[in-house]
C-alpha atoms as a PDB file:
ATOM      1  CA  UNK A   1       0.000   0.000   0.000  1.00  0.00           C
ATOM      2  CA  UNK A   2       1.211   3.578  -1.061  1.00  0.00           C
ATOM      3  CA  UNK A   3       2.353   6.039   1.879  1.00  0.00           C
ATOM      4  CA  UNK A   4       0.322   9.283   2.121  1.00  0.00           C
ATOM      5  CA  UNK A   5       3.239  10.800   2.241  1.00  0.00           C
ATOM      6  CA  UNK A   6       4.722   9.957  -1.142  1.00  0.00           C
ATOM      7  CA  UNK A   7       3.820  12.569  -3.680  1.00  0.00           C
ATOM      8  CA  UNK A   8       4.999  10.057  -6.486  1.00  0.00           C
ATOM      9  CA  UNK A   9       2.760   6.822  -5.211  1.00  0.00           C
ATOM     10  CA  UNK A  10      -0.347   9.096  -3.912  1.00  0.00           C
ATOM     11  CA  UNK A  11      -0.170  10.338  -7.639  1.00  0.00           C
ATOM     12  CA  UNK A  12      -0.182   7.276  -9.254  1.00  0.00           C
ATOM     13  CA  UNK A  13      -2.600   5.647  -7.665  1.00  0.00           C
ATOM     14  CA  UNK A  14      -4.536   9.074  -8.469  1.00  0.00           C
ATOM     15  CA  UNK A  15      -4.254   8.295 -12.115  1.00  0.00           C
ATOM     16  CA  UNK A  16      -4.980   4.221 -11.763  1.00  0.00           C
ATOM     17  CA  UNK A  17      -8.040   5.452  -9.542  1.00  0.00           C
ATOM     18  CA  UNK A  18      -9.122   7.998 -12.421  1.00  0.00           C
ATOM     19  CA  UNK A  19      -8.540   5.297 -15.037  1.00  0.00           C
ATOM     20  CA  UNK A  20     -10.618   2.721 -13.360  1.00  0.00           C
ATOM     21  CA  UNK A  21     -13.523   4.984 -12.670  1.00  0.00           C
ATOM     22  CA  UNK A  22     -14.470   7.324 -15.365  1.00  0.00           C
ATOM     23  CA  UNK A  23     -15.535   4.054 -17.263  1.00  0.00           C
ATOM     24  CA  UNK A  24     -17.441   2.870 -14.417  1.00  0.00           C
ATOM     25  CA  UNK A  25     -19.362   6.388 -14.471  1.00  0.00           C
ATOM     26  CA  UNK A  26     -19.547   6.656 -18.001  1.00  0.00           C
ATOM     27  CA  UNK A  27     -21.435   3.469 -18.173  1.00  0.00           C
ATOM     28  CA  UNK A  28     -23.703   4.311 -15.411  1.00  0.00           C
ATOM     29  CA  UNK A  29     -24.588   7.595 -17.354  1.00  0.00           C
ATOM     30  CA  UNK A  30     -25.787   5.236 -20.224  1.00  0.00           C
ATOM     31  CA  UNK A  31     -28.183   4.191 -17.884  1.00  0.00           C
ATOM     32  CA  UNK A  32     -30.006   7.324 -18.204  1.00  0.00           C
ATOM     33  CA  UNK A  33     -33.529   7.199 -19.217  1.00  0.00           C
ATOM     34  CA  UNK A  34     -33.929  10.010 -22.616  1.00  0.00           C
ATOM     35  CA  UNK A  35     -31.814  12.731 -19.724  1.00  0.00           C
ATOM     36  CA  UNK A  36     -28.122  13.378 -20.877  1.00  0.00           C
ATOM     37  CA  UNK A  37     -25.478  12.930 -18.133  1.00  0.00           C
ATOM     38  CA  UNK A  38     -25.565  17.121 -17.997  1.00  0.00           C
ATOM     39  CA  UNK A  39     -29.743  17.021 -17.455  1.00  0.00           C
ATOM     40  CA  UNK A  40     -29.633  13.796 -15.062  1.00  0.00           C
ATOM     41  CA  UNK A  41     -27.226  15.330 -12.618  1.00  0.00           C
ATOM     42  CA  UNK A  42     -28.947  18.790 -12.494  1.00  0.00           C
ATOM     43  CA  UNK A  43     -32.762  16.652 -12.348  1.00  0.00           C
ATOM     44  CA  UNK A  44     -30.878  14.991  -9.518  1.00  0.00           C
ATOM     45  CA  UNK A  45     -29.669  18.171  -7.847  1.00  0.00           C
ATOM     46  CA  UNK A  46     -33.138  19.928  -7.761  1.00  0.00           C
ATOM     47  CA  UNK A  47     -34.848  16.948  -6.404  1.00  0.00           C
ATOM     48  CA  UNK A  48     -31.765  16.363  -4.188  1.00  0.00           C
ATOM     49  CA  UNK A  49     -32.172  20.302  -2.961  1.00  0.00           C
ATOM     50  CA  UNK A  50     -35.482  21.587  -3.611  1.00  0.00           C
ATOM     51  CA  UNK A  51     -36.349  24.539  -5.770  1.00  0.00           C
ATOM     52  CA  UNK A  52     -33.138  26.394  -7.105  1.00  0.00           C
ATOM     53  CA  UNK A  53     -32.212  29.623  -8.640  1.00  0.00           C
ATOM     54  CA  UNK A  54     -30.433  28.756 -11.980  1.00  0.00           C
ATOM     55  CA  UNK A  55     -27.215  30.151 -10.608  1.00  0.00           C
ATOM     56  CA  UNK A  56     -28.052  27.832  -7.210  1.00  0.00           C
ATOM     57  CA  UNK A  57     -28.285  24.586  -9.771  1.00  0.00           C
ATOM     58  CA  UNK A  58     -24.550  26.217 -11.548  1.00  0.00           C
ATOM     59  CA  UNK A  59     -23.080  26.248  -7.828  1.00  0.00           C
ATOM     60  CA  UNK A  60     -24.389  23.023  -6.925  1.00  0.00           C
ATOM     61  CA  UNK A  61     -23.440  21.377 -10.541  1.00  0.00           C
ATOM     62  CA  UNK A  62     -20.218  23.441 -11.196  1.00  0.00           C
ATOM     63  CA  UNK A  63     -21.026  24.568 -14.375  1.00  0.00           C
ATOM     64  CA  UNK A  64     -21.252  27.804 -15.989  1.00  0.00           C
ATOM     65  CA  UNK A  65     -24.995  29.889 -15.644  1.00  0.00           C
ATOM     66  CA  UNK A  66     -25.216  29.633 -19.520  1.00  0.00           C
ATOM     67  CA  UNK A  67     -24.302  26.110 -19.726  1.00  0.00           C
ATOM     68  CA  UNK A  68     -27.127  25.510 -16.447  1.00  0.00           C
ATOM     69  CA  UNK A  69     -29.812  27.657 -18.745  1.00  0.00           C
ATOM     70  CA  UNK A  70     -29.413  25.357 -21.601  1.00  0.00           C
ATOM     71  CA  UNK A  71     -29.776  22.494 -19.693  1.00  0.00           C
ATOM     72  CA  UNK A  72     -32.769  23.704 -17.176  1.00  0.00           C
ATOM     73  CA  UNK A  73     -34.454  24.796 -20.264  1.00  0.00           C
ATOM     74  CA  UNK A  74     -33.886  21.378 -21.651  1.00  0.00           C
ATOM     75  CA  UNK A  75     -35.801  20.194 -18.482  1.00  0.00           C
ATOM     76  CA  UNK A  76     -38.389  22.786 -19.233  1.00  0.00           C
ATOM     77  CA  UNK A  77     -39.325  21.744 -22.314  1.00  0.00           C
ATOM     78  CA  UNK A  78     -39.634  18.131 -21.307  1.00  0.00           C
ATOM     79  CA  UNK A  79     -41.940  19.111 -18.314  1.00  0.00           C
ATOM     80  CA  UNK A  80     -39.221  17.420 -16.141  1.00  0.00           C
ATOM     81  CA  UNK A  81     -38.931  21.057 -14.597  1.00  0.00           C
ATOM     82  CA  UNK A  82     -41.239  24.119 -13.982  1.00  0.00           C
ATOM     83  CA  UNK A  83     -39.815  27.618 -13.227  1.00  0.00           C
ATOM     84  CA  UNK A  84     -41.965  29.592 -10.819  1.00  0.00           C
ATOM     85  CA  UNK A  85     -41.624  33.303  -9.394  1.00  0.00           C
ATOM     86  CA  UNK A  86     -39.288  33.371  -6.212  1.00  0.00           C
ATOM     87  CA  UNK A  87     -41.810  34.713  -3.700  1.00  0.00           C
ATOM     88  CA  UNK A  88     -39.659  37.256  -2.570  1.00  0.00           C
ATOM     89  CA  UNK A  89     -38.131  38.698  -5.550  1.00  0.00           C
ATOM     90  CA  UNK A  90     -40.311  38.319  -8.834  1.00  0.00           C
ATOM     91  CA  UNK A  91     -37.263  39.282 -10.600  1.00  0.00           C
ATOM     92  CA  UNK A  92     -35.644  35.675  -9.272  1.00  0.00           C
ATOM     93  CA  UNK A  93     -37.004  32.319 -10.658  1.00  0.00           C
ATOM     94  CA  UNK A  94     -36.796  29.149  -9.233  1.00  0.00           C
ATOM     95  CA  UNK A  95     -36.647  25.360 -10.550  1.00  0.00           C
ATOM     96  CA  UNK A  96     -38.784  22.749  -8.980  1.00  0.00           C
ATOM     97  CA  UNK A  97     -39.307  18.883  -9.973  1.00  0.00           C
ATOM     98  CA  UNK A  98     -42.287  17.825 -11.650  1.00  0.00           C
ATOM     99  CA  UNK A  99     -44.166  14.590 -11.033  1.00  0.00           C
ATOM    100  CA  UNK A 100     -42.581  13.369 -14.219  1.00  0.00           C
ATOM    101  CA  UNK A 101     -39.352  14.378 -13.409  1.00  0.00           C
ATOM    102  CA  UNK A 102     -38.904  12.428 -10.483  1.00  0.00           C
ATOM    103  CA  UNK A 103     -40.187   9.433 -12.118  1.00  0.00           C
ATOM    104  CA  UNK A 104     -37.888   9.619 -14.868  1.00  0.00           C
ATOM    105  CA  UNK A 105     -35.194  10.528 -12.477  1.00  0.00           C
ATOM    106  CA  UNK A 106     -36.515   7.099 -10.358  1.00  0.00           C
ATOM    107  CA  UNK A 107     -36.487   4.795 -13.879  1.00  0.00           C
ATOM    108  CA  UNK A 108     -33.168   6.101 -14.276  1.00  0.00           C
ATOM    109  CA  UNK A 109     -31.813   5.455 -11.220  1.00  0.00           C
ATOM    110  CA  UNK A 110     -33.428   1.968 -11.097  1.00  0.00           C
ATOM    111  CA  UNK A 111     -31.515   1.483 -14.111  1.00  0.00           C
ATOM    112  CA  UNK A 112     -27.784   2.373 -13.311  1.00  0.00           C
ATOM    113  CA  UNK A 113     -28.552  -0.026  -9.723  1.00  0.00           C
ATOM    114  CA  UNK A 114     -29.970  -2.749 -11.422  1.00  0.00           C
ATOM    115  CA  UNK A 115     -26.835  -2.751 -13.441  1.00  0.00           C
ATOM    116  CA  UNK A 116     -24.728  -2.524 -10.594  1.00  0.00           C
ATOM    117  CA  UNK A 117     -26.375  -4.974  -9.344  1.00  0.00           C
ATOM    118  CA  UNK A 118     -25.593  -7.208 -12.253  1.00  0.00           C
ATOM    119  CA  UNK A 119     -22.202  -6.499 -12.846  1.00  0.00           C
ATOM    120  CA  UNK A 120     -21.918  -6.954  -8.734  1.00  0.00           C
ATOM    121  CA  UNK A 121     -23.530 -10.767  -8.999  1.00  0.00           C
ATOM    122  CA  UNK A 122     -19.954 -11.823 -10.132  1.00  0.00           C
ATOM    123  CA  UNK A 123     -17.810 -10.577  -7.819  1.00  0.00           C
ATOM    124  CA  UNK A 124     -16.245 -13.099  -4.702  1.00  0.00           C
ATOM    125  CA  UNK A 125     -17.614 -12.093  -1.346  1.00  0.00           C
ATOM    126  CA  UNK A 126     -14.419 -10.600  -0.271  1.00  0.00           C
ATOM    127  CA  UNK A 127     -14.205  -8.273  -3.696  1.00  0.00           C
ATOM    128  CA  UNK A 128     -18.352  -7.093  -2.588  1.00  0.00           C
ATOM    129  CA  UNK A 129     -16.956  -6.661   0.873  1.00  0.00           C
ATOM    130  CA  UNK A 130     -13.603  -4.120  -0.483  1.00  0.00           C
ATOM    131  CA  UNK A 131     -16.307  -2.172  -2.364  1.00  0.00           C
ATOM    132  CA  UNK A 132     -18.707  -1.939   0.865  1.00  0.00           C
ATOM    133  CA  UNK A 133     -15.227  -1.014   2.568  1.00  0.00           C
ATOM    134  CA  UNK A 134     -14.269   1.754   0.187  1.00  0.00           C
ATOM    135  CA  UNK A 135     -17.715   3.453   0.139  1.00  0.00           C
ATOM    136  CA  UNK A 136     -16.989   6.208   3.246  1.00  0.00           C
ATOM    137  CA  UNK A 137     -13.506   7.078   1.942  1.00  0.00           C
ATOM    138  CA  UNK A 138     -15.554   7.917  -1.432  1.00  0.00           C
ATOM    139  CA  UNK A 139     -18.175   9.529   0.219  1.00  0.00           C
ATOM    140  CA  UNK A 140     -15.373  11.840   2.388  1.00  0.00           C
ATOM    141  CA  UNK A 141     -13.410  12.250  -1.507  1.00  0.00           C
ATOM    142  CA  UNK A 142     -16.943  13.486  -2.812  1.00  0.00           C
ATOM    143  CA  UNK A 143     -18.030  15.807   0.518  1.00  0.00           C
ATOM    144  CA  UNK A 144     -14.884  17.969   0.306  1.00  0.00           C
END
Protein backbone atom coordinates (compact mmCIF):
# COMPACT_ATOMS: atom_id res chain seq x y z
CA UNK A 1 0.00 0.00 0.00
CA UNK A 2 1.21 3.58 -1.06
CA UNK A 3 2.35 6.04 1.88
CA UNK A 4 0.32 9.28 2.12
CA UNK A 5 3.24 10.80 2.24
CA UNK A 6 4.72 9.96 -1.14
CA UNK A 7 3.82 12.57 -3.68
CA UNK A 8 5.00 10.06 -6.49
CA UNK A 9 2.76 6.82 -5.21
CA UNK A 10 -0.35 9.10 -3.91
CA UNK A 11 -0.17 10.34 -7.64
CA UNK A 12 -0.18 7.28 -9.25
CA UNK A 13 -2.60 5.65 -7.67
CA UNK A 14 -4.54 9.07 -8.47
CA UNK A 15 -4.25 8.30 -12.11
CA UNK A 16 -4.98 4.22 -11.76
CA UNK A 17 -8.04 5.45 -9.54
CA UNK A 18 -9.12 8.00 -12.42
CA UNK A 19 -8.54 5.30 -15.04
CA UNK A 20 -10.62 2.72 -13.36
CA UNK A 21 -13.52 4.98 -12.67
CA UNK A 22 -14.47 7.32 -15.36
CA UNK A 23 -15.53 4.05 -17.26
CA UNK A 24 -17.44 2.87 -14.42
CA UNK A 25 -19.36 6.39 -14.47
CA UNK A 26 -19.55 6.66 -18.00
CA UNK A 27 -21.43 3.47 -18.17
CA UNK A 28 -23.70 4.31 -15.41
CA UNK A 29 -24.59 7.59 -17.35
CA UNK A 30 -25.79 5.24 -20.22
CA UNK A 31 -28.18 4.19 -17.88
CA UNK A 32 -30.01 7.32 -18.20
CA UNK A 33 -33.53 7.20 -19.22
CA UNK A 34 -33.93 10.01 -22.62
CA UNK A 35 -31.81 12.73 -19.72
CA UNK A 36 -28.12 13.38 -20.88
CA UNK A 37 -25.48 12.93 -18.13
CA UNK A 38 -25.56 17.12 -18.00
CA UNK A 39 -29.74 17.02 -17.45
CA UNK A 40 -29.63 13.80 -15.06
CA UNK A 41 -27.23 15.33 -12.62
CA UNK A 42 -28.95 18.79 -12.49
CA UNK A 43 -32.76 16.65 -12.35
CA UNK A 44 -30.88 14.99 -9.52
CA UNK A 45 -29.67 18.17 -7.85
CA UNK A 46 -33.14 19.93 -7.76
CA UNK A 47 -34.85 16.95 -6.40
CA UNK A 48 -31.76 16.36 -4.19
CA UNK A 49 -32.17 20.30 -2.96
CA UNK A 50 -35.48 21.59 -3.61
CA UNK A 51 -36.35 24.54 -5.77
CA UNK A 52 -33.14 26.39 -7.10
CA UNK A 53 -32.21 29.62 -8.64
CA UNK A 54 -30.43 28.76 -11.98
CA UNK A 55 -27.21 30.15 -10.61
CA UNK A 56 -28.05 27.83 -7.21
CA UNK A 57 -28.28 24.59 -9.77
CA UNK A 58 -24.55 26.22 -11.55
CA UNK A 59 -23.08 26.25 -7.83
CA UNK A 60 -24.39 23.02 -6.92
CA UNK A 61 -23.44 21.38 -10.54
CA UNK A 62 -20.22 23.44 -11.20
CA UNK A 63 -21.03 24.57 -14.37
CA UNK A 64 -21.25 27.80 -15.99
CA UNK A 65 -24.99 29.89 -15.64
CA UNK A 66 -25.22 29.63 -19.52
CA UNK A 67 -24.30 26.11 -19.73
CA UNK A 68 -27.13 25.51 -16.45
CA UNK A 69 -29.81 27.66 -18.75
CA UNK A 70 -29.41 25.36 -21.60
CA UNK A 71 -29.78 22.49 -19.69
CA UNK A 72 -32.77 23.70 -17.18
CA UNK A 73 -34.45 24.80 -20.26
CA UNK A 74 -33.89 21.38 -21.65
CA UNK A 75 -35.80 20.19 -18.48
CA UNK A 76 -38.39 22.79 -19.23
CA UNK A 77 -39.33 21.74 -22.31
CA UNK A 78 -39.63 18.13 -21.31
CA UNK A 79 -41.94 19.11 -18.31
CA UNK A 80 -39.22 17.42 -16.14
CA UNK A 81 -38.93 21.06 -14.60
CA UNK A 82 -41.24 24.12 -13.98
CA UNK A 83 -39.81 27.62 -13.23
CA UNK A 84 -41.97 29.59 -10.82
CA UNK A 85 -41.62 33.30 -9.39
CA UNK A 86 -39.29 33.37 -6.21
CA UNK A 87 -41.81 34.71 -3.70
CA UNK A 88 -39.66 37.26 -2.57
CA UNK A 89 -38.13 38.70 -5.55
CA UNK A 90 -40.31 38.32 -8.83
CA UNK A 91 -37.26 39.28 -10.60
CA UNK A 92 -35.64 35.67 -9.27
CA UNK A 93 -37.00 32.32 -10.66
CA UNK A 94 -36.80 29.15 -9.23
CA UNK A 95 -36.65 25.36 -10.55
CA UNK A 96 -38.78 22.75 -8.98
CA UNK A 97 -39.31 18.88 -9.97
CA UNK A 98 -42.29 17.83 -11.65
CA UNK A 99 -44.17 14.59 -11.03
CA UNK A 100 -42.58 13.37 -14.22
CA UNK A 101 -39.35 14.38 -13.41
CA UNK A 102 -38.90 12.43 -10.48
CA UNK A 103 -40.19 9.43 -12.12
CA UNK A 104 -37.89 9.62 -14.87
CA UNK A 105 -35.19 10.53 -12.48
CA UNK A 106 -36.51 7.10 -10.36
CA UNK A 107 -36.49 4.79 -13.88
CA UNK A 108 -33.17 6.10 -14.28
CA UNK A 109 -31.81 5.45 -11.22
CA UNK A 110 -33.43 1.97 -11.10
CA UNK A 111 -31.52 1.48 -14.11
CA UNK A 112 -27.78 2.37 -13.31
CA UNK A 113 -28.55 -0.03 -9.72
CA UNK A 114 -29.97 -2.75 -11.42
CA UNK A 115 -26.83 -2.75 -13.44
CA UNK A 116 -24.73 -2.52 -10.59
CA UNK A 117 -26.38 -4.97 -9.34
CA UNK A 118 -25.59 -7.21 -12.25
CA UNK A 119 -22.20 -6.50 -12.85
CA UNK A 120 -21.92 -6.95 -8.73
CA UNK A 121 -23.53 -10.77 -9.00
CA UNK A 122 -19.95 -11.82 -10.13
CA UNK A 123 -17.81 -10.58 -7.82
CA UNK A 124 -16.25 -13.10 -4.70
CA UNK A 125 -17.61 -12.09 -1.35
CA UNK A 126 -14.42 -10.60 -0.27
CA UNK A 127 -14.21 -8.27 -3.70
CA UNK A 128 -18.35 -7.09 -2.59
CA UNK A 129 -16.96 -6.66 0.87
CA UNK A 130 -13.60 -4.12 -0.48
CA UNK A 131 -16.31 -2.17 -2.36
CA UNK A 132 -18.71 -1.94 0.87
CA UNK A 133 -15.23 -1.01 2.57
CA UNK A 134 -14.27 1.75 0.19
CA UNK A 135 -17.71 3.45 0.14
CA UNK A 136 -16.99 6.21 3.25
CA UNK A 137 -13.51 7.08 1.94
CA UNK A 138 -15.55 7.92 -1.43
CA UNK A 139 -18.18 9.53 0.22
CA UNK A 140 -15.37 11.84 2.39
CA UNK A 141 -13.41 12.25 -1.51
CA UNK A 142 -16.94 13.49 -2.81
CA UNK A 143 -18.03 15.81 0.52
CA UNK A 144 -14.88 17.97 0.31
Amino acid sequence: MPSATNTTDTTELAMKFRFVLFPLVRRLRQQNVDLTASQASALASISRHGPLTVGELAKAEHISSPMVTKVAKALEEEGLVTRTADPTDKRVTNLAITKDGERRLERSRSRKNAWLARKFEGLSAEELTAIEAVIPVLERLTSQ
